[in-house]
Protein backbone atom coordinates (compact mmCIF):
# COMPACT_ATOMS: atom_id res chain seq x y z
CA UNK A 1 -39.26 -31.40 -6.08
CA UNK A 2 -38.74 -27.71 -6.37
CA UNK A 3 -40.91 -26.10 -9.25
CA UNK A 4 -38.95 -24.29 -11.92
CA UNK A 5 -39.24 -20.54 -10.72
CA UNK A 6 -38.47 -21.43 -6.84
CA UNK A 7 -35.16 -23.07 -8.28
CA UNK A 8 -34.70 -20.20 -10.71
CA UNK A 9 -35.14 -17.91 -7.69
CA UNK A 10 -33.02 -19.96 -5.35
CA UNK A 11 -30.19 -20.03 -8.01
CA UNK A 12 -30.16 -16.34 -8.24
CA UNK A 13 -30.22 -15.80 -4.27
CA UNK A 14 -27.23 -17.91 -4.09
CA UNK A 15 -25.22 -16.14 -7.05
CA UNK A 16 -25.29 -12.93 -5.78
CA UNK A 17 -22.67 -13.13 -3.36
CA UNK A 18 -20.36 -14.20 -5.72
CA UNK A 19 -21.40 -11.36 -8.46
CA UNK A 20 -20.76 -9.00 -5.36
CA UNK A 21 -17.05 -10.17 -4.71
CA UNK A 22 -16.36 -10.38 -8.95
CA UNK A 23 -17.60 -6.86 -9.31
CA UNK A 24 -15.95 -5.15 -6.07
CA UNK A 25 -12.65 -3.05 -7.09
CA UNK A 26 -9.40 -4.95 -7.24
CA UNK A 27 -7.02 -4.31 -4.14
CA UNK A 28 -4.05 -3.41 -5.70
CA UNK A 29 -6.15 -0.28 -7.77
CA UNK A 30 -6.80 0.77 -3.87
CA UNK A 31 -2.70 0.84 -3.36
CA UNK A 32 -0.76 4.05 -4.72
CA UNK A 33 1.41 4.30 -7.56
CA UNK A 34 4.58 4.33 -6.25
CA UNK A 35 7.02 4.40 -9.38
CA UNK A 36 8.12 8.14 -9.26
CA UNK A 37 8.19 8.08 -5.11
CA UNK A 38 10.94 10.80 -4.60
CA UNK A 39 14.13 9.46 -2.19
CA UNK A 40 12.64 11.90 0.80
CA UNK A 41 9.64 10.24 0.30
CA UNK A 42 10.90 6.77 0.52
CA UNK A 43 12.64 6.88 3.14
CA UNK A 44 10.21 8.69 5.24
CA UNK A 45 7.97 6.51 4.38
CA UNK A 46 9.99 3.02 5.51
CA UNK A 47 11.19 4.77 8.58
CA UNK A 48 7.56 4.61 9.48
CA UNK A 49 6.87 1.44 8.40
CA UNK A 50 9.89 -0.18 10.53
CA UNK A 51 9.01 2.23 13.51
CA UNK A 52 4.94 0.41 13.13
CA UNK A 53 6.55 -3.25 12.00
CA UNK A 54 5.16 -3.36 8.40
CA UNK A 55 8.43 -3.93 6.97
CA UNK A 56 11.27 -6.22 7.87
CA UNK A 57 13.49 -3.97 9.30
CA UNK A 58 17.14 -5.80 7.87
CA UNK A 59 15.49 -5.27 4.44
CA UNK A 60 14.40 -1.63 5.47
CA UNK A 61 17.62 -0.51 7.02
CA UNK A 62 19.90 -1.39 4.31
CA UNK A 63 17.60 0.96 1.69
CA UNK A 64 17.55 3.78 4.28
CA UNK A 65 21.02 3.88 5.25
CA UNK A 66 21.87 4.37 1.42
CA UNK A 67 18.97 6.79 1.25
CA UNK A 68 20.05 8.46 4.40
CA UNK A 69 23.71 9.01 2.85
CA UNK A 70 21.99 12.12 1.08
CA UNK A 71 21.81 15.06 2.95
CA UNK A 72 18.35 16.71 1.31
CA UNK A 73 16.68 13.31 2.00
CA UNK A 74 16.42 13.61 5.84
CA UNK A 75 15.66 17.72 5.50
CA UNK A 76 12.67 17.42 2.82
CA UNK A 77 8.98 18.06 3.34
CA UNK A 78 8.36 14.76 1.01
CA UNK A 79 10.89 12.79 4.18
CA UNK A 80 8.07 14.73 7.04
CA UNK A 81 5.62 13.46 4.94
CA UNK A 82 6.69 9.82 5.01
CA UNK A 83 7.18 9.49 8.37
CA UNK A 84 3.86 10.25 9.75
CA UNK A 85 2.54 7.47 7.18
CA UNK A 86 1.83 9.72 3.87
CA UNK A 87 3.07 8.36 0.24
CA UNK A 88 2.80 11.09 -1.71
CA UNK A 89 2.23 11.16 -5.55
CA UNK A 90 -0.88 11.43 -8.42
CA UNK A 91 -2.70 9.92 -5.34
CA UNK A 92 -1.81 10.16 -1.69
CA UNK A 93 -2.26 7.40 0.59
CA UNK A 94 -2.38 6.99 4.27
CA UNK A 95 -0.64 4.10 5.00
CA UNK A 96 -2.27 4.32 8.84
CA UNK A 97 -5.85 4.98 7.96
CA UNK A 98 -5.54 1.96 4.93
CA UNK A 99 -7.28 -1.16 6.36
CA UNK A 100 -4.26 -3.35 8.15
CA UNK A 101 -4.03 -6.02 5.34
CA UNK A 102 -2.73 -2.97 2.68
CA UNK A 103 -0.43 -1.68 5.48
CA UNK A 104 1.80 -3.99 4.62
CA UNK A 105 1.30 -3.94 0.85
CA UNK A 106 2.08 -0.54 0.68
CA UNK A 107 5.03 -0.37 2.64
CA UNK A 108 6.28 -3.49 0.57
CA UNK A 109 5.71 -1.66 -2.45
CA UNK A 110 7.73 1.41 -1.25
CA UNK A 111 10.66 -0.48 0.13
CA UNK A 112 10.64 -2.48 -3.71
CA UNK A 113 10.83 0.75 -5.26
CA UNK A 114 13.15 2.86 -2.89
CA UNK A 115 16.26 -0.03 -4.01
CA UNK A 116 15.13 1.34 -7.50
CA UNK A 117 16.33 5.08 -6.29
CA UNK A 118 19.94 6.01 -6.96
């Protein structure tokens, strides 16, 4: 039979894992706002992410081409910045140097959000 502090002790061992997972960050705070994502942005953005399979591309393609239909999209700094992987807004993110699990995330929140664009 353990004595009461050697159970109180083993109790507490075995607990802090699980305090450790319930007090690390939530993922989505690590993923950027993208709600004002310009159209540039966007579509540079989901260019790379079909170009590094993140994204389905049918899904991707049909938002692009209607982005694409804009002339200033293609020709912005905010389209340059996209396409090497860069979602720019209050916080930039770097969609390549995110770990591979928010890759995706990311460049599911972007395509959500660029069928928001008119």
């Amino acid at each position: 039979m353990l004595k009461p502090v050697m159970l109180t002790l083993a109790l507490g061992c075995a607990m802090q894992p699980a305090y450790a997972q319930m007090s690390a960050a939530p993922i989505p705070s690590a993923l950027p706002n993208v709600s004002a994502i310009s159209a540039g942005n966007a579509a540079g953005v989901l260019q790379y992410c079909v170009a590094k399979n993140l994204v389905s591309s049918t899904s991707a393609n049909a938002v692009l081409d209607g982005l694409n239909k804009k002339p200033e999209v293609t020709k912005s700094a905010d389209y340059t910045a996209g396409a090497s992987g860069q979602i720019l807004g209050s916080k930039s993110f770097s969609i390549g140097s995110a770990p591979s699990f928010l890759q995706s995330q990311a460049c599911d929140m972007v395509l959500k959000q660029a069928k928001t664009i008119p």
